[in-house]
Protein backbone atom coordinates (compact mmCIF):
# COMPACT_ATOMS: atom_id res chain seq x y z
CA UNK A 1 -1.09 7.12 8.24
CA UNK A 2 -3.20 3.70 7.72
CA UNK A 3 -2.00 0.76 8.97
CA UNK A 4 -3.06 -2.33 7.24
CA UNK A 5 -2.50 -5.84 9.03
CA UNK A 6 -4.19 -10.08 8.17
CA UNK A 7 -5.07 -11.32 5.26
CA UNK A 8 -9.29 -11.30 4.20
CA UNK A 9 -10.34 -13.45 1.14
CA UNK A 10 -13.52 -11.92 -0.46
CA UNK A 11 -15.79 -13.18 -3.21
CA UNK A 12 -16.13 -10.99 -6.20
CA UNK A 13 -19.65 -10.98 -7.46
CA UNK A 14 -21.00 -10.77 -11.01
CA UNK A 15 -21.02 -7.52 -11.41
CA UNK A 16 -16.98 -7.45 -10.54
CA UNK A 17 -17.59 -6.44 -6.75
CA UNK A 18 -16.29 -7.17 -3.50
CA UNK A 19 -15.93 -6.32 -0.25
CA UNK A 20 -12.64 -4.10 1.26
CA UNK A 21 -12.11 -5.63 4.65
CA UNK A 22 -14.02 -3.73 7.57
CA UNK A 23 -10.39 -3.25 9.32
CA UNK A 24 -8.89 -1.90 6.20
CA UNK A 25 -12.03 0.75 5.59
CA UNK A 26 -11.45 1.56 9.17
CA UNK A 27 -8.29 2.63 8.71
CA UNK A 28 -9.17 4.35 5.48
CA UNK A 29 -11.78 6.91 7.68
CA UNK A 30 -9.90 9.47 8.12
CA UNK A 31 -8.52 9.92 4.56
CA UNK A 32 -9.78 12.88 2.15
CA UNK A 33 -11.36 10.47 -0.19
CA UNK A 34 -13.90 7.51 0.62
CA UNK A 35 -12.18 4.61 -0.94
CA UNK A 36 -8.94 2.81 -2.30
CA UNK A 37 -6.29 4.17 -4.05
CA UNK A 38 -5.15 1.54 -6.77
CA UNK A 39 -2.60 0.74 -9.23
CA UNK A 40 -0.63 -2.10 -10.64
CA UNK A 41 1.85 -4.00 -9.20
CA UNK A 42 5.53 -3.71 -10.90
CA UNK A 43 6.86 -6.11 -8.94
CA UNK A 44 4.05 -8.95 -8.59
CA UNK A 45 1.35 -10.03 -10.54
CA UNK A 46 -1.21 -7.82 -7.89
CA UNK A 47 -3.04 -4.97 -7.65
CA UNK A 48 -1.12 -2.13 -4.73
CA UNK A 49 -3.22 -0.21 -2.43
CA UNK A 50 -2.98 2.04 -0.05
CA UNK A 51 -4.95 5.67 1.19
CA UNK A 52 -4.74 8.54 -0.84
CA UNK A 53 -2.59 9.90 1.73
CA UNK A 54 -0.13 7.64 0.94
CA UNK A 55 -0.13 8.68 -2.98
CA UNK A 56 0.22 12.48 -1.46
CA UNK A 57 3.33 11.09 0.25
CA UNK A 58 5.00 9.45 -3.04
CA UNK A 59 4.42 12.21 -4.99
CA UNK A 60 6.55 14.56 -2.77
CA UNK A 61 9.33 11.66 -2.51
CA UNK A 62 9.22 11.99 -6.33
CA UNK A 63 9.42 15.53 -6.45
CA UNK A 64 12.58 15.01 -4.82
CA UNK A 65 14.32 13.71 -8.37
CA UNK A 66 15.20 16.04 -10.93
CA UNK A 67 12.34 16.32 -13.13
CA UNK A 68 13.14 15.40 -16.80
CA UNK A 69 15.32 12.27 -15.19
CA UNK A 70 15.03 8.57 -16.12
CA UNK A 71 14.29 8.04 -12.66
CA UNK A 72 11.48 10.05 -12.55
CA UNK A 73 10.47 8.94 -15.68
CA UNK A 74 10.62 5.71 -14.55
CA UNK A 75 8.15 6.22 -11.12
CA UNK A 76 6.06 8.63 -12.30
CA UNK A 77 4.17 6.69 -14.47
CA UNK A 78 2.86 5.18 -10.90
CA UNK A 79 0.46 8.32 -10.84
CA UNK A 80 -1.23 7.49 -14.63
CA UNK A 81 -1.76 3.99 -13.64
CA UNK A 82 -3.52 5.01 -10.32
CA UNK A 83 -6.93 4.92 -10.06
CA UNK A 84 -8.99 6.08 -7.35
CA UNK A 85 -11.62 4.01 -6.57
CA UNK A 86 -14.71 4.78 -4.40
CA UNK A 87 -16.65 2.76 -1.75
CA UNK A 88 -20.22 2.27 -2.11
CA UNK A 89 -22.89 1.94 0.04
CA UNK A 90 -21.61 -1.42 1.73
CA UNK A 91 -18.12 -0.78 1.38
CA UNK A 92 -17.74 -2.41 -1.79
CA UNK A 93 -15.54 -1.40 -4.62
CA UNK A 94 -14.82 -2.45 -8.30
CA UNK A 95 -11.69 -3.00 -9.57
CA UNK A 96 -10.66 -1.73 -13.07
CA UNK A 97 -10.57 -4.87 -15.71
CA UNK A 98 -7.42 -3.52 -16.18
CA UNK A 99 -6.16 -4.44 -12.70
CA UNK A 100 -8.29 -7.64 -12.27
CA UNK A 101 -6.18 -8.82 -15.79
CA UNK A 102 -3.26 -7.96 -14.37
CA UNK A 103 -3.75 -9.66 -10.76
CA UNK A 104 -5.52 -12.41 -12.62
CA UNK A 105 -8.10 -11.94 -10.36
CA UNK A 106 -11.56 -13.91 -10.88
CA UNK A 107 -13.97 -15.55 -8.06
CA UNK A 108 -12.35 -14.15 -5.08
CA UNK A 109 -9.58 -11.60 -4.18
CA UNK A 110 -7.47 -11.53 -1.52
CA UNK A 111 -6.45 -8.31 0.55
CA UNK A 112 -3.29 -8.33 2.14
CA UNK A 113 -2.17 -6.08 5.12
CA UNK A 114 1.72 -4.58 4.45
CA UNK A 115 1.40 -2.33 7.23
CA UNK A 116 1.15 1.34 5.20
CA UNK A 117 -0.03 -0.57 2.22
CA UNK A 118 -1.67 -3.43 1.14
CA UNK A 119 -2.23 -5.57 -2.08
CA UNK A 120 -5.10 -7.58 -3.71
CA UNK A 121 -4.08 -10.65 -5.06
CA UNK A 122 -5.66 -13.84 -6.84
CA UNK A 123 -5.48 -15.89 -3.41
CA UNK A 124 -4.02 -19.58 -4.71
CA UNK A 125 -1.27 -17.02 -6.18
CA UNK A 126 -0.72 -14.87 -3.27
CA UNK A 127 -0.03 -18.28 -1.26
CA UNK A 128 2.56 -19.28 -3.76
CA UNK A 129 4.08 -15.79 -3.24
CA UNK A 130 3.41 -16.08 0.72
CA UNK A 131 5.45 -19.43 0.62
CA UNK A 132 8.64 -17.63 -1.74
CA UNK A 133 8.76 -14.93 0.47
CA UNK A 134 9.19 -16.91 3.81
CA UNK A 135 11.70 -19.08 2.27
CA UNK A 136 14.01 -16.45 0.90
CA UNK A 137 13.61 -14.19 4.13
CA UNK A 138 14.49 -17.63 6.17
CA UNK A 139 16.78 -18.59 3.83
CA UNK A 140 18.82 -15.68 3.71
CA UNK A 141 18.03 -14.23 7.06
CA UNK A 142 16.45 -11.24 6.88
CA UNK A 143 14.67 -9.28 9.80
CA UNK A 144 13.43 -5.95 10.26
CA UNK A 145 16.23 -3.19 11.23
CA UNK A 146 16.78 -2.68 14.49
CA UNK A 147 15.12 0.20 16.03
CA UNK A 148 16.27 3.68 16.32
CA UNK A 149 17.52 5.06 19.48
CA UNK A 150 15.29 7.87 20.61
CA UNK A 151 16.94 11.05 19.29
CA UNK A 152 18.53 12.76 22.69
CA UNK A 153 17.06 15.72 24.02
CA UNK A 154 19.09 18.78 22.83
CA UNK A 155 21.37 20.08 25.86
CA UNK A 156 20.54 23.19 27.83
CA UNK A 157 22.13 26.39 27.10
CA UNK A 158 24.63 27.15 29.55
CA UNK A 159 22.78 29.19 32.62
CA UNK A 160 23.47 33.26 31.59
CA UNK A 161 25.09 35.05 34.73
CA UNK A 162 24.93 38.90 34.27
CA UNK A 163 28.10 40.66 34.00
């Protein structure tokens, strides 16, 4: 799985280009398609992306709901918003007007590492969401779980003594 980390502020040129970090291609190599895997945010006025490996992973998370359910009537429209979008040449993309309306993206966009994800934002808006974030998580305390104990080796069978 990728693993996204910093934040990188790229210009978007006339043509509606721009440049996906060199760290975040990178860790997009080994994927099955060369490029992003895009779709709007339903949470925050930004564009999610991620590997298509990830998108392989939700849809077997979603499979996991029954079917005809409002739940998975309510995710899977995830899938129809997607867009896969290729790298060029230079490692350039172009994001969907549809997207850069929705992110409110215009001279620059910023990408920004979530560890298996990441998300393009309009950068003066992404630091207004930077500074919420670390105010509610300091504000109401929140850290990462602890970690897991490794899980303990199973016991040996009993030694077998003929009879």
């Amino acid at each position: 799985m990728a693993l996204f980390l910093s934040t990188f502020v790229n210009k978007v040129d006339r043509k509606g280009r721009v440049s996906v970090p060199a760290s975040f291609r990178g860790a997009l190599a080994e994927q099955s398609f060369n490029g992003i895997v895009a779709f709007r945010s339903f949470k925050s006025a930004a564009i999610e992306g991620s590997g298509i490996d990830r998108l392989d992973e939700m849809s077997n998370r979603l499979a996991e709901l029954p079917e005809f359910s409002e739940d998975y009537d309510s995710l899977s429209w995830i899938f129809a918003d997607s867009q896969q979008i290729p790298f060029d040449s230079e490692g350039r993309i172009i994001l969907p007007p549809f997207m850069v309306e929705h992110a409110g993206i215009t001279e620059n966009a910023a990408f920004v590492g979530l560890g298996r994800t990441f998300q393009i934002w309009e950068p003066t808006a992404y630091a207004r969401h930077q500074d919420e974030m670390r105010e509610r998580a300091k504000r109401q305390g929140i850290t990462l779980p602890g970690r897991r104990p490794a899980a303990a080796a199973p016991a040996a069978a009993p030694p077998v003594t003929p009879t």
